[in-house]
N, C-alpha and C. Protein backbone atom coordinates (compact mmCIF):
# COMPACT_ATOMS: atom_id res chain seq x y z
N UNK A 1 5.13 8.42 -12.79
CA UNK A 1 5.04 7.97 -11.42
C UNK A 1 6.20 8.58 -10.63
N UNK A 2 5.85 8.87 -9.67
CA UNK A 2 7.07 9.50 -8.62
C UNK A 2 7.90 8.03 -8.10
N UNK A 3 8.97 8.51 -8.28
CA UNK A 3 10.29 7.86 -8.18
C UNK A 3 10.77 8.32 -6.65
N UNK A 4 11.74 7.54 -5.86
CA UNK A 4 12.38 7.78 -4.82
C UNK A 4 14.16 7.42 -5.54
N UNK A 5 14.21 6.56 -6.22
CA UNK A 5 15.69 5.82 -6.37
C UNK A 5 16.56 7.17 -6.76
N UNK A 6 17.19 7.38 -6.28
CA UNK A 6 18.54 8.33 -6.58
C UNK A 6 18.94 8.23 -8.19
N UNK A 7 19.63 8.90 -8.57
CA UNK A 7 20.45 9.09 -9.93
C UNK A 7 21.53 7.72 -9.53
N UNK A 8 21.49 6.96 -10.93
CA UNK A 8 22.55 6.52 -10.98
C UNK A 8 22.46 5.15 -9.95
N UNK A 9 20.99 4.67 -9.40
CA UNK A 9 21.10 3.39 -8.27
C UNK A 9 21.14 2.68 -9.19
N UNK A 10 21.66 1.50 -8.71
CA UNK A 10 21.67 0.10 -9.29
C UNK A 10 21.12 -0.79 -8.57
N UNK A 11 20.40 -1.23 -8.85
CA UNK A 11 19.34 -1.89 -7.91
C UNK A 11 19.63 -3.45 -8.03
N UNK A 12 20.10 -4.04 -6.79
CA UNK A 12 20.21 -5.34 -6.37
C UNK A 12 20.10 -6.61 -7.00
N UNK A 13 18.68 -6.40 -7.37
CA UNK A 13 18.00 -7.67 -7.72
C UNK A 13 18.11 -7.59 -9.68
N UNK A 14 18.34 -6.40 -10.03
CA UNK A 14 18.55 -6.23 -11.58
C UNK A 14 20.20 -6.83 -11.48
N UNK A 15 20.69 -6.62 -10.33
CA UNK A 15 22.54 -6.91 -10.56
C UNK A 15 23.05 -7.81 -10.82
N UNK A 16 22.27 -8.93 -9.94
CA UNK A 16 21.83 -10.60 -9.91
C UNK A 16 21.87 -10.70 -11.11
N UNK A 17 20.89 -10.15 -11.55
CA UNK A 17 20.35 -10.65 -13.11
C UNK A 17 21.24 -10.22 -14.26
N UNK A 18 21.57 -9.51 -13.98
CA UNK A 18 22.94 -9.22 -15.27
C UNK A 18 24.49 -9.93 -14.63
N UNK A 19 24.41 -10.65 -13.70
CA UNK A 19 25.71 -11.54 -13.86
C UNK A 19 26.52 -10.51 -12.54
N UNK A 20 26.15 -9.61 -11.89
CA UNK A 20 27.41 -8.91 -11.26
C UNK A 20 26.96 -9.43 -9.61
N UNK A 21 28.00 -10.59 -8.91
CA UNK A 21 27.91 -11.47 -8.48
C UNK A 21 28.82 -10.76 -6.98
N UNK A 22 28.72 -11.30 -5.64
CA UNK A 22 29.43 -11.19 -4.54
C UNK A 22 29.45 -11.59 -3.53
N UNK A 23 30.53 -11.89 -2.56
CA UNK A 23 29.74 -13.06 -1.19
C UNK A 23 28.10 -12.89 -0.84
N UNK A 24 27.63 -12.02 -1.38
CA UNK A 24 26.17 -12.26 -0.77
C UNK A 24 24.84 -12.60 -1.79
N UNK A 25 25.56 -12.96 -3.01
CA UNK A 25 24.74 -12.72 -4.27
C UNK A 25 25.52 -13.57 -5.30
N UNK A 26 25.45 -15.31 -4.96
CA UNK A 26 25.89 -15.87 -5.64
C UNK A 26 25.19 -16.57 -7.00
N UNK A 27 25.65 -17.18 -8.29
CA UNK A 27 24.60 -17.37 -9.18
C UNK A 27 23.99 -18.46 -8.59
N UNK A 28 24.28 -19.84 -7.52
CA UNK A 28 24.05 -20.77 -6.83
C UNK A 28 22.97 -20.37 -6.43
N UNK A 29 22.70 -19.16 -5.74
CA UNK A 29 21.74 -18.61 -4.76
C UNK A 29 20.45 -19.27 -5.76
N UNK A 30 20.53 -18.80 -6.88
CA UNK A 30 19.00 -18.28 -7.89
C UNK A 30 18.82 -20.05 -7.60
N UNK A 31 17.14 -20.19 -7.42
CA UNK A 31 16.89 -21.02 -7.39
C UNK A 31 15.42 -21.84 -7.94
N UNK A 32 14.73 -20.53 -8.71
CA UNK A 32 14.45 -21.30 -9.74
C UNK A 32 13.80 -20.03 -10.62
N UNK A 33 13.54 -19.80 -11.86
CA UNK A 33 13.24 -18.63 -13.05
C UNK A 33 12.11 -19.05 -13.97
N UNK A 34 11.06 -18.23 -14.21
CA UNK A 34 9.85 -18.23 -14.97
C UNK A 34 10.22 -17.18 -15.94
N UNK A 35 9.54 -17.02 -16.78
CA UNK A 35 9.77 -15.54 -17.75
C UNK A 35 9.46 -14.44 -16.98
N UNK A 36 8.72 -14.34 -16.29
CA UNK A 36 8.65 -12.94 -15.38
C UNK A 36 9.19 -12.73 -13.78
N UNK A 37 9.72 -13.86 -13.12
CA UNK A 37 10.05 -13.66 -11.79
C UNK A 37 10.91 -15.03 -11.78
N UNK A 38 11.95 -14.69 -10.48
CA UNK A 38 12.70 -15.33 -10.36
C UNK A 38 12.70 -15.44 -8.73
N UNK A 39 13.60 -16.77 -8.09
CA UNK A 39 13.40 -17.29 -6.68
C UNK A 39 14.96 -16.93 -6.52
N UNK A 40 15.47 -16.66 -5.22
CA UNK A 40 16.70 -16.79 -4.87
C UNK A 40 16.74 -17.15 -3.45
N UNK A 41 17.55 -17.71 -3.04
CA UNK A 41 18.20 -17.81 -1.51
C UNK A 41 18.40 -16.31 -0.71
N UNK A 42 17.57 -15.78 0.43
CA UNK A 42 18.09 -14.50 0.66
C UNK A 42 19.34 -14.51 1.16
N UNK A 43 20.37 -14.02 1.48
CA UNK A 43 21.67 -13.97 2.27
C UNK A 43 21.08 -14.20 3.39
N UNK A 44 22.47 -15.09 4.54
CA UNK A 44 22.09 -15.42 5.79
C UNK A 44 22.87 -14.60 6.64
N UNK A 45 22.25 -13.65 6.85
CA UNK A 45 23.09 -12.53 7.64
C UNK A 45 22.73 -12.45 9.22
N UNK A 46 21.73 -13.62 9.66
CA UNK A 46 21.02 -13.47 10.74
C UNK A 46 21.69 -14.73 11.23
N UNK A 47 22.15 -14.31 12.61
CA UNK A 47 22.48 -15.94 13.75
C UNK A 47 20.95 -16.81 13.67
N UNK A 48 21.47 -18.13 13.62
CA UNK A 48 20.73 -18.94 13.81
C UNK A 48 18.93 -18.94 12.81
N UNK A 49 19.43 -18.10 11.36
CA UNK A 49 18.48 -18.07 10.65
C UNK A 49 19.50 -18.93 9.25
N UNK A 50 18.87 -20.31 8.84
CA UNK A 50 19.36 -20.72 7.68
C UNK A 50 19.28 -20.07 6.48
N UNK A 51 18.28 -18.81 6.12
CA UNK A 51 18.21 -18.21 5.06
C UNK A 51 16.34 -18.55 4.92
N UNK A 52 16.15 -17.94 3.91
CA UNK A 52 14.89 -17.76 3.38
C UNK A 52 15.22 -17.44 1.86
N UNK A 53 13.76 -17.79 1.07
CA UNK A 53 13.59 -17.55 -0.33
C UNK A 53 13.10 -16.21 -0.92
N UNK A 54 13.45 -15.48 -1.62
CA UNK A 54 12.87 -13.58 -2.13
C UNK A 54 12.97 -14.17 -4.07
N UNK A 55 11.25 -14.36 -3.83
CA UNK A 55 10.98 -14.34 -4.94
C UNK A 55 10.59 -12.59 -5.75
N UNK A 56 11.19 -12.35 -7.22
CA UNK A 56 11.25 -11.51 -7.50
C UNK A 56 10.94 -10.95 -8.80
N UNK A 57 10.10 -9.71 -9.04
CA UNK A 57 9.85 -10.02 -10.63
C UNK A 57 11.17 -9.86 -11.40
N UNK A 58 11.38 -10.32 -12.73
CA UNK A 58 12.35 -9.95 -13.23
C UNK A 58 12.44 -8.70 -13.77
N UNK A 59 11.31 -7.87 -14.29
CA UNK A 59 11.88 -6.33 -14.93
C UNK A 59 11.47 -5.64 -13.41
N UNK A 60 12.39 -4.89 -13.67
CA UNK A 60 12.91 -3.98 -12.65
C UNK A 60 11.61 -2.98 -12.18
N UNK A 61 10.84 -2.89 -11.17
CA UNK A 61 9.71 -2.02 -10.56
C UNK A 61 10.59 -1.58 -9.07
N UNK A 62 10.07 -0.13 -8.90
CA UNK A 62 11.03 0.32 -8.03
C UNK A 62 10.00 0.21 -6.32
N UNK A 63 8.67 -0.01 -7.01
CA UNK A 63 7.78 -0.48 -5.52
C UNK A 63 6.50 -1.52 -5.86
N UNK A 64 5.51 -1.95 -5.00
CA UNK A 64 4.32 -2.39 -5.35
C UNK A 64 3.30 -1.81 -6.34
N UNK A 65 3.57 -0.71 -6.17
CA UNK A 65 2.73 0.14 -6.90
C UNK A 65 2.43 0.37 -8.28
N UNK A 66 4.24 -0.09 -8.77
CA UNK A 66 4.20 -0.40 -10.48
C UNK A 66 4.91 -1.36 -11.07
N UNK A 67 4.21 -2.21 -10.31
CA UNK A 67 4.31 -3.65 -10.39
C UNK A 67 2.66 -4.12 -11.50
N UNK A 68 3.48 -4.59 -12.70
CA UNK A 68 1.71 -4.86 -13.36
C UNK A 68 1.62 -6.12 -13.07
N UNK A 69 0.49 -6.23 -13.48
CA UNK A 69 -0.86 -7.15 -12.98
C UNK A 69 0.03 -8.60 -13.15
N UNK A 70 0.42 -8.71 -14.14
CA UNK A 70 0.97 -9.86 -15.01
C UNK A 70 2.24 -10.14 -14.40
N UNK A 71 2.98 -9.30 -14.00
CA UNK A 71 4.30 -9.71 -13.21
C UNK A 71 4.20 -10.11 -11.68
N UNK A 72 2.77 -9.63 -11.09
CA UNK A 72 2.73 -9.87 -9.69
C UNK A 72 1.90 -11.21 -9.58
N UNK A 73 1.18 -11.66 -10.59
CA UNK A 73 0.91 -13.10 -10.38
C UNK A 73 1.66 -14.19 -10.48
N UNK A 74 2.62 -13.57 -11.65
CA UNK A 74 4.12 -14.66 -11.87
C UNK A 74 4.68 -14.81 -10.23
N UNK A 75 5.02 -13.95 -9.95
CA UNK A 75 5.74 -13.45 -8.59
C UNK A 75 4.83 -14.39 -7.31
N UNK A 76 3.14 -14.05 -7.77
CA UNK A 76 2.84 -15.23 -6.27
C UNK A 76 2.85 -16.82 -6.91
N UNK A 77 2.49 -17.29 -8.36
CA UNK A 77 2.90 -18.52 -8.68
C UNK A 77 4.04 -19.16 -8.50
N UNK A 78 4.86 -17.85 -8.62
CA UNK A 78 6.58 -18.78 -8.52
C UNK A 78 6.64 -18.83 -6.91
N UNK A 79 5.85 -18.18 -6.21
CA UNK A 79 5.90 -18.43 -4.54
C UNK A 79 5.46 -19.20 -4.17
N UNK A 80 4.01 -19.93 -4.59
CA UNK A 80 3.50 -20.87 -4.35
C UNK A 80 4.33 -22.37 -4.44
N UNK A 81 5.06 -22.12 -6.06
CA UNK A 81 5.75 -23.20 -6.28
C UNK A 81 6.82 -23.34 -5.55
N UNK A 82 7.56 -22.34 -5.07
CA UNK A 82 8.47 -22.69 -4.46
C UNK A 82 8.28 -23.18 -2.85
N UNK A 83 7.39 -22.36 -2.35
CA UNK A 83 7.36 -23.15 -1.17
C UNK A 83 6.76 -24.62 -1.00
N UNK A 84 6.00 -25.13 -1.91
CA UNK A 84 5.64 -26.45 -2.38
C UNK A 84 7.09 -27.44 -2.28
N UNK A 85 7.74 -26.66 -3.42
CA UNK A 85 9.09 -27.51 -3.09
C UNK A 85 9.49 -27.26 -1.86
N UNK A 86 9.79 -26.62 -1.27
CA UNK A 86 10.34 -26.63 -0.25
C UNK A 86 9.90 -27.54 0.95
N UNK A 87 9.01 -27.63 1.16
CA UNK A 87 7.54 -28.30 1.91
C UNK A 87 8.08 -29.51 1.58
N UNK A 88 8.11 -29.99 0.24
CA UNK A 88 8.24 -31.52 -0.26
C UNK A 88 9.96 -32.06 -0.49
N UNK A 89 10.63 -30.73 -0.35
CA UNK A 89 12.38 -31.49 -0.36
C UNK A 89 12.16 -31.39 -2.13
N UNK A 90 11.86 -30.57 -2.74
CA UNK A 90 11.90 -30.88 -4.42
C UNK A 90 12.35 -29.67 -5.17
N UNK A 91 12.15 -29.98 -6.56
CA UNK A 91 12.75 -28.34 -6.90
C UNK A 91 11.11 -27.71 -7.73
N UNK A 92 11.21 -26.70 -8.01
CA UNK A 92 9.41 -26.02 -8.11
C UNK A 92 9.58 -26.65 -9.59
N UNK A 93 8.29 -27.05 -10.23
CA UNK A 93 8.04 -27.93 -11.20
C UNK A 93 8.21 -27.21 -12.73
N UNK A 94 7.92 -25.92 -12.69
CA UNK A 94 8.02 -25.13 -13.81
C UNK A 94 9.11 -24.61 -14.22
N UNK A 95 10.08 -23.79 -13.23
CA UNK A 95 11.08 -23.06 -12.97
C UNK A 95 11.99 -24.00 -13.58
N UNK A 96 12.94 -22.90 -13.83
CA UNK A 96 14.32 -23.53 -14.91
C UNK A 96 15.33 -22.85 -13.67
N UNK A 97 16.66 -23.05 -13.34
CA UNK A 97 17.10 -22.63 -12.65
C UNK A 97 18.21 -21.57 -12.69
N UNK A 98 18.66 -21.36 -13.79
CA UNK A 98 19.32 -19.99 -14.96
C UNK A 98 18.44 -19.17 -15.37
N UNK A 99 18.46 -17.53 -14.98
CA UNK A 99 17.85 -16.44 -15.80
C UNK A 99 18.47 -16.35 -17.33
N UNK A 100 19.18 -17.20 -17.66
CA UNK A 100 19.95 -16.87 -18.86
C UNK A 100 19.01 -16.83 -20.07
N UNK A 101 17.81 -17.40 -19.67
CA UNK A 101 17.17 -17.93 -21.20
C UNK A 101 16.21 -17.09 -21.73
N UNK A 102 16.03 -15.98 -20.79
CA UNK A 102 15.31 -15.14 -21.41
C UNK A 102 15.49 -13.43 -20.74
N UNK A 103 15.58 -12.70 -21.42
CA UNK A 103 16.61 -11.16 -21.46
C UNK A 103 15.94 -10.82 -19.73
N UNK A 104 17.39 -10.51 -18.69
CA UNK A 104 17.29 -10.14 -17.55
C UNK A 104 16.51 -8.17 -17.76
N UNK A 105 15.64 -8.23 -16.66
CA UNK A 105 15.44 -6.68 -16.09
C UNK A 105 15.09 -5.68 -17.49
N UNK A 106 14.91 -5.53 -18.32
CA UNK A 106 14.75 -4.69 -19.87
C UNK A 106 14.22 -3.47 -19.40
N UNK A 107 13.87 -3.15 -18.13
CA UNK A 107 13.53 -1.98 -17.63
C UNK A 107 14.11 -1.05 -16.62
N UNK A 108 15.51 -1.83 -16.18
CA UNK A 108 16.33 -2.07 -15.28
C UNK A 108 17.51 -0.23 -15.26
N UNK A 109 17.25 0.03 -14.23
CA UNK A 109 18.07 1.93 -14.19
C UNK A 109 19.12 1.47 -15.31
N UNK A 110 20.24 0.85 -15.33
CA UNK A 110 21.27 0.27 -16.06
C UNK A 110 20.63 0.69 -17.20
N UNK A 111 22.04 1.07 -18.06
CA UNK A 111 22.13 1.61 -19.10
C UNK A 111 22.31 0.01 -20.02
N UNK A 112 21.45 -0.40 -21.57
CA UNK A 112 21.75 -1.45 -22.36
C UNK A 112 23.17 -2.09 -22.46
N UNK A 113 24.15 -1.44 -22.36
CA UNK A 113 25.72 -1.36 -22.79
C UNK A 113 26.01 -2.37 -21.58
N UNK A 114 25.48 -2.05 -20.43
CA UNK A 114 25.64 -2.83 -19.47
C UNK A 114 25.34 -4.70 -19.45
N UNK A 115 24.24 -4.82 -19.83
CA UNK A 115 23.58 -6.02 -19.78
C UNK A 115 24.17 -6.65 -20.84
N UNK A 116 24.24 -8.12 -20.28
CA UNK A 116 25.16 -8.99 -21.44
C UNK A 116 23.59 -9.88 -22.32
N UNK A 117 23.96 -10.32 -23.31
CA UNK A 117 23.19 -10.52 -24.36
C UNK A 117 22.49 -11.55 -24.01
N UNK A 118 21.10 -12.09 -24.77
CA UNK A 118 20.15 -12.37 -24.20
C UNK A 118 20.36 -14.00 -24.51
């Protein structure tokens, strides 16, 4: 598949997931994790916007396009659930709220050496 990502990107949402944390990408943010996708708080970088939710698969796809079948339904279930909670003041019923419990991104540009253990 044709690629756009540069040599050497590190892509955002894999960074999250291996622990490398910063005012805009706190572990607080993540707010709730399935085996294939995860919910987070987006950063509130907008006046008078409280933030929004960017649900996300967990292995690393660089567009829609190679995104499989199985990770993009996780991705609208964990959306569904989350805005449910949200709707109801609750937390989504399935979701655990740590990626820790099962191995972040395994497809992720990052080299293995990088990622801390599962």
């Amino acid at each position: 598949m044709r690629t756009h990502e540069r040599a050497g990107y590190d892509c955002p949402f894999c960074l999250i997931q291996r622990g490398v944390h910063d005012e805009r990408n706190r572990p607080a943010d993540v707010v709730a994790v399935t085996e294939h996708a995860y919910a987070r708080i987006s950063p509130k970088w907008w006046p008078a916007n409280d933030g929004a939710v960017l649900v996300i698969p967990r292995a690393h796809h660089e567009n829609l396009y190679g995104i499989p079948t199985e990770a993009g339904h996780a991705v609208w279930d964990l959306t569904q659930q989350v805005a449910v909670a949200m709707r109801d003041g609750s937390r989504p019923p399935s979701a655990r709220r740590t990626p820790s419990a099962s191995p972040p991104c395994s497809n992720c540009p990052a080299s293995s050496a990088e990622r801390p253990p599962p």
